[in-house]
N, C-alpha and C. Protein backbone atom coordinates (compact mmCIF):
# COMPACT_ATOMS: atom_id res chain seq x y z
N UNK A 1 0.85 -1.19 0.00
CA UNK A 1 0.00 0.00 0.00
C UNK A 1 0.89 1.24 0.00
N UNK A 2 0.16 2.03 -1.30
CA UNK A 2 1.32 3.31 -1.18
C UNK A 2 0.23 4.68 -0.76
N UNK A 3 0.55 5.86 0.06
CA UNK A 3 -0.11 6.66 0.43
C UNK A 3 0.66 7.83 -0.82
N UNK A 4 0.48 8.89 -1.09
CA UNK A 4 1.19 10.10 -1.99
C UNK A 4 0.26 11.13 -1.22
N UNK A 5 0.84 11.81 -0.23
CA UNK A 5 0.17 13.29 -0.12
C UNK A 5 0.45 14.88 -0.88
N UNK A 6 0.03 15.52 -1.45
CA UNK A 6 0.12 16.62 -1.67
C UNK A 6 -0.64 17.74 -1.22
N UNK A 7 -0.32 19.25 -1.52
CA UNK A 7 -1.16 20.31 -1.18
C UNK A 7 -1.00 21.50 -0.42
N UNK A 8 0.74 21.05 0.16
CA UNK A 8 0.90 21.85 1.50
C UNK A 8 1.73 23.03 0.50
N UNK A 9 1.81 23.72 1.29
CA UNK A 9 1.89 24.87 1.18
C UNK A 9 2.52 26.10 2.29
N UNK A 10 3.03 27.64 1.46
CA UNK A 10 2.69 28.49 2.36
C UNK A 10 1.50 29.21 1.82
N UNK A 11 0.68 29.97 3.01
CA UNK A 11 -0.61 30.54 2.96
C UNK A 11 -0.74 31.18 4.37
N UNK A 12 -1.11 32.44 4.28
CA UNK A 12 -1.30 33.52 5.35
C UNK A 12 -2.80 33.21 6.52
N UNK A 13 -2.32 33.80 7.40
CA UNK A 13 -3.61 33.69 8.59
C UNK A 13 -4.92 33.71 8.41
N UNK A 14 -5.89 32.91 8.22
CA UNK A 14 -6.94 32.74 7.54
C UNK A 14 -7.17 32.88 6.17
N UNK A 15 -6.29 31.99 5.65
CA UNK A 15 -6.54 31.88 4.23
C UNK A 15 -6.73 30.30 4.11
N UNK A 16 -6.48 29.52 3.01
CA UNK A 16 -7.31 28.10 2.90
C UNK A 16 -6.45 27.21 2.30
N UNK A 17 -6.40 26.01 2.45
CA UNK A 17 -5.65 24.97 1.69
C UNK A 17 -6.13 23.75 1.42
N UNK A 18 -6.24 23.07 0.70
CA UNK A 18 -6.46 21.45 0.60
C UNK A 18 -5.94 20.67 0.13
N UNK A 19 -5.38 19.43 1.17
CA UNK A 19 -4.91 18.55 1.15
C UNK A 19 -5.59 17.20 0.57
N UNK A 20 -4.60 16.69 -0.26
CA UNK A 20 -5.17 15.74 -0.87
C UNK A 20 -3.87 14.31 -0.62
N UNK A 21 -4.85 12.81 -0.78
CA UNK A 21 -4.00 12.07 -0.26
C UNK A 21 -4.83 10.32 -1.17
N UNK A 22 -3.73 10.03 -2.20
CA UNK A 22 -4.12 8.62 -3.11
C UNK A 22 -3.64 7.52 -2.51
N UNK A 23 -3.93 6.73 -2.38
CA UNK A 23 -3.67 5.32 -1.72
C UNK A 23 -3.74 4.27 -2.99
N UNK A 24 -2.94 3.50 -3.26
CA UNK A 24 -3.30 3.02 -4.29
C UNK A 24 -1.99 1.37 -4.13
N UNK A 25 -2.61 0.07 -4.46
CA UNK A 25 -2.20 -0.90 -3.61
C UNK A 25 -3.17 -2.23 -2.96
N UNK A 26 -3.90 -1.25 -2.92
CA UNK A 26 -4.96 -2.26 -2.56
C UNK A 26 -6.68 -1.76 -2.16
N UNK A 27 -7.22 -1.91 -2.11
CA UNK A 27 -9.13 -1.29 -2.36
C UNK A 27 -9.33 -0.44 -0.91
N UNK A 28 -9.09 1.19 -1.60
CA UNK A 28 -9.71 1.61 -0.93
C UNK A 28 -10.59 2.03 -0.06
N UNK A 29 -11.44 1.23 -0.54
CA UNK A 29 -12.81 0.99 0.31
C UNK A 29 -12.61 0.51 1.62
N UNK A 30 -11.65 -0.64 2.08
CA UNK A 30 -11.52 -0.96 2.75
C UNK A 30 -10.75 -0.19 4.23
N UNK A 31 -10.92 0.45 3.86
CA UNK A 31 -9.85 1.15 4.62
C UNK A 31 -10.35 2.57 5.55
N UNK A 32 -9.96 2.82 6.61
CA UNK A 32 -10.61 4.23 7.63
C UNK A 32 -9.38 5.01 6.87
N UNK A 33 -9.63 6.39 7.03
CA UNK A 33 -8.39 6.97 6.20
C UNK A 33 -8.08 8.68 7.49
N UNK A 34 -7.10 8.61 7.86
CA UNK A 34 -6.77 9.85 8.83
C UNK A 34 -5.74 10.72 8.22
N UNK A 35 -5.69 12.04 8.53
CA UNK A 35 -4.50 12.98 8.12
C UNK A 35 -3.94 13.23 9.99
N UNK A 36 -2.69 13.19 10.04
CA UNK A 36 -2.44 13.64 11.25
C UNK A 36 -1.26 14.74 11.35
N UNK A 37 -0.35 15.33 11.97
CA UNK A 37 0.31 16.42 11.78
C UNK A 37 1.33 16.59 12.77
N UNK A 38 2.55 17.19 12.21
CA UNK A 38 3.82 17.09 13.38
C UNK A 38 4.22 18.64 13.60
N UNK A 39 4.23 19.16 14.37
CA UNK A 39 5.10 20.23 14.04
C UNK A 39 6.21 20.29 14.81
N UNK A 40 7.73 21.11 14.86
CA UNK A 40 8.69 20.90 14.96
C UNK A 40 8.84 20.69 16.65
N UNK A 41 9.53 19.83 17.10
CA UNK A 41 9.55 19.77 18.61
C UNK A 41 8.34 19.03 19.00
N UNK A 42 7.49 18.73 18.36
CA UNK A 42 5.63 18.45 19.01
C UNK A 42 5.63 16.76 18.75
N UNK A 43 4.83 16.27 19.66
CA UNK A 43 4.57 14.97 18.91
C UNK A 43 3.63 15.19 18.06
N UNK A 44 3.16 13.79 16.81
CA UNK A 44 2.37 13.67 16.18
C UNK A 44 1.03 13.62 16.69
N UNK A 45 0.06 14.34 16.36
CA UNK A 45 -1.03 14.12 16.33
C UNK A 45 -2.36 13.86 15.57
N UNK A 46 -3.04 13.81 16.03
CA UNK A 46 -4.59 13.43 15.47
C UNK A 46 -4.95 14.45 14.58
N UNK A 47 -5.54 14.81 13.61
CA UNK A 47 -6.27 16.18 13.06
C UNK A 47 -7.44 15.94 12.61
N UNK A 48 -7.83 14.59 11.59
CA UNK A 48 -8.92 14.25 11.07
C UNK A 48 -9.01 13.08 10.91
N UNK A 49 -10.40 12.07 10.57
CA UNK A 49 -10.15 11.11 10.43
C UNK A 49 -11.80 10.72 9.52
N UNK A 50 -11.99 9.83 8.84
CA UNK A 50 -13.41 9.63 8.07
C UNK A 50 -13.55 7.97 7.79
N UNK A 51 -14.56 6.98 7.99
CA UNK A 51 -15.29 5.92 7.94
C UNK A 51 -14.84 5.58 6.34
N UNK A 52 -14.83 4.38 5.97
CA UNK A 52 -14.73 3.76 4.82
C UNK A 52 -15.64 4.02 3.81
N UNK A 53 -16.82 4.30 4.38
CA UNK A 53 -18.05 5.02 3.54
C UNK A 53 -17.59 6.42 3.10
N UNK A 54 -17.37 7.48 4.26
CA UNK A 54 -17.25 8.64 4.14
C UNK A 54 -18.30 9.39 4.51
N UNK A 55 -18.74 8.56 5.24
CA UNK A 55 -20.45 8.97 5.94
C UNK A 55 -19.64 9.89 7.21
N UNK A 56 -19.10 9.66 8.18
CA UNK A 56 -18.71 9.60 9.34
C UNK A 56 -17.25 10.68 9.36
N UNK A 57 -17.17 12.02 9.83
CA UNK A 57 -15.96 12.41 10.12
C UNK A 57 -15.44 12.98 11.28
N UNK A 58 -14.59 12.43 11.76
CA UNK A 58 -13.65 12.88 13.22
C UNK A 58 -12.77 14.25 13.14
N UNK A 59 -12.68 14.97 14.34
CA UNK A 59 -11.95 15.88 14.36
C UNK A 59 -11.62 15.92 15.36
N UNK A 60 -10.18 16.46 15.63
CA UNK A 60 -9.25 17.49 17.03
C UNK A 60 -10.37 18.31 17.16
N UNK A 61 -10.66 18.87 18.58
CA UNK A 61 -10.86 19.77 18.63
C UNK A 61 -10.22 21.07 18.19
N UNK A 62 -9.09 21.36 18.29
CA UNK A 62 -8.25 22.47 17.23
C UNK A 62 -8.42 22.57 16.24
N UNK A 63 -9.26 21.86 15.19
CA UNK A 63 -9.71 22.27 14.30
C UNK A 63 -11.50 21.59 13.57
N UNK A 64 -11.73 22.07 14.48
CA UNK A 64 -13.16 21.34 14.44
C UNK A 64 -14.16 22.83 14.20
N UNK A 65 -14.81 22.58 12.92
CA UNK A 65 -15.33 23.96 12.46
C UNK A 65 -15.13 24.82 11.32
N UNK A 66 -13.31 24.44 11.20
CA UNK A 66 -12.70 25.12 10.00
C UNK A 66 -12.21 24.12 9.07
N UNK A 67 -11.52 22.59 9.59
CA UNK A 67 -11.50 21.65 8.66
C UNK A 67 -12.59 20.77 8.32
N UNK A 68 -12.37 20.53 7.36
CA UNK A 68 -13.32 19.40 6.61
C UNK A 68 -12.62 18.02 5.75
N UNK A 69 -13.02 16.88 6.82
CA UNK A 69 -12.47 15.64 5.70
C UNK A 69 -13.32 15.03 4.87
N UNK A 70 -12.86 14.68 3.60
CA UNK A 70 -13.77 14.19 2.66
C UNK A 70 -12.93 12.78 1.89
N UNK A 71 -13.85 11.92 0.77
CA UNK A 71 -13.32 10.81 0.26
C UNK A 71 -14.06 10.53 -0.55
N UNK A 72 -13.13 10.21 -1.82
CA UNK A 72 -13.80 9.82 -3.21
C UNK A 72 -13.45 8.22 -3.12
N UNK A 73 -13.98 7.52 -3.00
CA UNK A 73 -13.84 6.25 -3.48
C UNK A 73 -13.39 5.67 -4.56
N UNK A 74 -14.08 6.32 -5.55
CA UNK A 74 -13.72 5.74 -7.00
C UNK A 74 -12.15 6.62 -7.66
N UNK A 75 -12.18 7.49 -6.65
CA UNK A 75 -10.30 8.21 -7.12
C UNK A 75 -9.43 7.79 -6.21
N UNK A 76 -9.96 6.79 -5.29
CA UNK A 76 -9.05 6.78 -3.87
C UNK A 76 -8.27 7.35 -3.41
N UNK A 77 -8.72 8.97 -3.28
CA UNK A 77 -8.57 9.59 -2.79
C UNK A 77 -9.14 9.93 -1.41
N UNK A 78 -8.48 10.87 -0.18
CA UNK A 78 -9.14 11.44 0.85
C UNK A 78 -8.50 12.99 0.53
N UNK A 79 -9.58 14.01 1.58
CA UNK A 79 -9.13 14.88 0.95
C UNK A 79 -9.22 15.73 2.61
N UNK A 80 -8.22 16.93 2.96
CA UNK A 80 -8.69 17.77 3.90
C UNK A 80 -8.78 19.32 3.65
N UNK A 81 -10.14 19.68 3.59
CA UNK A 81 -10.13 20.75 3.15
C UNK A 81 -9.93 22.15 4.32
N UNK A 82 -8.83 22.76 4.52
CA UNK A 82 -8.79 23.64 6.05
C UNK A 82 -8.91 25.20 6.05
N UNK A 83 -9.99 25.05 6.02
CA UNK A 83 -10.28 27.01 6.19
C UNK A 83 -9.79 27.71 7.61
N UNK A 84 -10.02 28.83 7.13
CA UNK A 84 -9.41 29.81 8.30
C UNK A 84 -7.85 29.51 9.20
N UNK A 85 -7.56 29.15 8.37
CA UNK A 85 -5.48 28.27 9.02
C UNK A 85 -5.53 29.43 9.69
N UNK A 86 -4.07 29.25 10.85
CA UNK A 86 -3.61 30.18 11.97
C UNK A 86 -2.45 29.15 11.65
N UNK A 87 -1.35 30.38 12.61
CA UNK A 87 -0.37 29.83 12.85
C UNK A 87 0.19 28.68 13.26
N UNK A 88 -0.76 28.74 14.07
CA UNK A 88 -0.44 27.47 15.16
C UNK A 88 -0.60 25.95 14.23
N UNK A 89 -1.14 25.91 13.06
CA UNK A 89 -1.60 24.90 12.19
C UNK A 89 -0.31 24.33 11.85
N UNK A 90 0.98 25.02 11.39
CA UNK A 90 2.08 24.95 10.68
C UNK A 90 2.62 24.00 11.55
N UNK A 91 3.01 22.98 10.46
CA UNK A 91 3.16 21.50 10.76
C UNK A 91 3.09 20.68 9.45
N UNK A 92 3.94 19.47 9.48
CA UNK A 92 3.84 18.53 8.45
C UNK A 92 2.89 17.70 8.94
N UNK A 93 1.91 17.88 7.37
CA UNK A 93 0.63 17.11 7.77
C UNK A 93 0.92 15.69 7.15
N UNK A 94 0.32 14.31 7.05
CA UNK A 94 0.02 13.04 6.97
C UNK A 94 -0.45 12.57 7.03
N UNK A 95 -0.88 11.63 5.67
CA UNK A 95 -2.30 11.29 5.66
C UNK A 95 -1.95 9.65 6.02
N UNK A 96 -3.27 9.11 6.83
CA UNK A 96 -2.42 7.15 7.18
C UNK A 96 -3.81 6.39 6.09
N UNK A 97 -3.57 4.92 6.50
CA UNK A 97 -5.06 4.37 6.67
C UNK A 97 -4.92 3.47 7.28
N UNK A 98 -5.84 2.78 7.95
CA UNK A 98 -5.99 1.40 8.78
C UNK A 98 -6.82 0.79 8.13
N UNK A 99 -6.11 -0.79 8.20
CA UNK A 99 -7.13 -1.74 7.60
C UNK A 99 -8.29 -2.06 8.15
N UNK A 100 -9.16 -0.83 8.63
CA UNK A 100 -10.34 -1.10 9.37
C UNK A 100 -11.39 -0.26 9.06
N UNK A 101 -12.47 -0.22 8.80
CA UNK A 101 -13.57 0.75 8.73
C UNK A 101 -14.26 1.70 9.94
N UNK A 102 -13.10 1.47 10.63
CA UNK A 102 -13.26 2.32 12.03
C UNK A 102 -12.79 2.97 12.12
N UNK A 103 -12.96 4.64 12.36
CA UNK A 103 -11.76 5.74 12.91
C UNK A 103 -10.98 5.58 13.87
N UNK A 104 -9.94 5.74 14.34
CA UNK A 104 -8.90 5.77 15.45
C UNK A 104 -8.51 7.06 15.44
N UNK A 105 -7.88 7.76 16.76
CA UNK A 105 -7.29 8.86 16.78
C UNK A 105 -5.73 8.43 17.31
N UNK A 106 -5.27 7.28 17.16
CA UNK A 106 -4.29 7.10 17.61
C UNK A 106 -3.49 6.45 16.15
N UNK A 107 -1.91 7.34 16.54
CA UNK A 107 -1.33 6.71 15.07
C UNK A 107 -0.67 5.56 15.15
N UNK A 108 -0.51 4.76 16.00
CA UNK A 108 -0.48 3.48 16.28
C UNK A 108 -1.34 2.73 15.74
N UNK A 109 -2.48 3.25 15.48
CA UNK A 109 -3.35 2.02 14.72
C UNK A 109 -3.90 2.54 13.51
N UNK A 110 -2.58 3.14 12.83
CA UNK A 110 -2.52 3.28 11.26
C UNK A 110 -1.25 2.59 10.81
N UNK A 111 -1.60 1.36 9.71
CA UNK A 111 -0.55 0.65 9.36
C UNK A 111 -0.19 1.51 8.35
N UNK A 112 -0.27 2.14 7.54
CA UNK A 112 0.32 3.26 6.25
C UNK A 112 -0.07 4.44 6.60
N UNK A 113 1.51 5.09 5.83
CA UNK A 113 1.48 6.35 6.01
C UNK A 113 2.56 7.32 4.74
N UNK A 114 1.72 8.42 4.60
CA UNK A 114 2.12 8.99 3.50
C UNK A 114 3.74 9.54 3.55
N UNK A 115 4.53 10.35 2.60
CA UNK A 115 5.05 10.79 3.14
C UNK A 115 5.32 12.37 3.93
N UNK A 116 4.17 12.95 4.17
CA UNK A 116 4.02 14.27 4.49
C UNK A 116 3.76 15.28 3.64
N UNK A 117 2.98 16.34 4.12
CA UNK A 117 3.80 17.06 3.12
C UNK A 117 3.37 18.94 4.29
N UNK A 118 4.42 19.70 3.97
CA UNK A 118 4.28 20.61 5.23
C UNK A 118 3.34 22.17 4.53
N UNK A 119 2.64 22.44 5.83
CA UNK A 119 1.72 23.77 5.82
C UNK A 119 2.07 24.55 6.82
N UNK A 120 2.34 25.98 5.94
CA UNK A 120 2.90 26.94 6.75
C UNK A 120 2.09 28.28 6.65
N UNK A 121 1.47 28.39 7.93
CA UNK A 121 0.89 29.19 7.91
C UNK A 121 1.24 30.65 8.44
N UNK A 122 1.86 31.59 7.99
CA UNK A 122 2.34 33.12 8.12
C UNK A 122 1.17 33.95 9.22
N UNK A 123 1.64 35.04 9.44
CA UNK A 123 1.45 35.81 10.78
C UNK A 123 0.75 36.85 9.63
């Protein structure tokens, strides 16, 4: 299973970005799909996460309101769409998946993972 993230960027204090993330390897469908995020010194964390359907989406509270996760099935793709960025966002984001149709907020129970890609959000 290969993950490819793209999308990151620089982009100023409430301005917008979307992240996009192909999995391709084995049937997407099968799979819960999360973006999670590092920034320098920080551990990794949680940011989003969405159901195999794409019915169902999880969020951090830190960004619950302004991001949005989404998923095309038939492009196997996931996608995070993040309005209103702040500083504090800037971090290499990462998209995983688990062989499960269940969300997790823990990256321990994501067997793949993309290779990043970083969002920098300006003052």
């Amino acid at each position: 299973v290969q993950l490819q993230a793209s999308g990151g960027g620089l982009v100023q204090a409430g301005g917008s970005l979307r992240l996009s993330c192909t999995i391709s390897g084995r049937t997407f469908s099968n799979y819960a799909m999360g973006w999670f995020r590092q920034a320098p010194g920080k551990e990794r964390e949680f940011v989003a996460g969405v159901t195999w359907s794409g019915g169902s989406g999880f969020y951090a509270d830190s960004v619950k309101g302004r991001f949005t996760i989404s998923r095309d099935n038939a492009k196997n793709t996931v996608y995070l769409d993040m309005n209103s960025l702040k500083p504090e966002d800037t971090a290499i984001h990462y998209c995983a998946a688990r062989s499960s149709r269940v969300v997790v907020t823990s990256s321990r129970g994501h067997e793949y993972w993309g290779q990043g890609t970083l969002v920098t959000v300006s003052s």
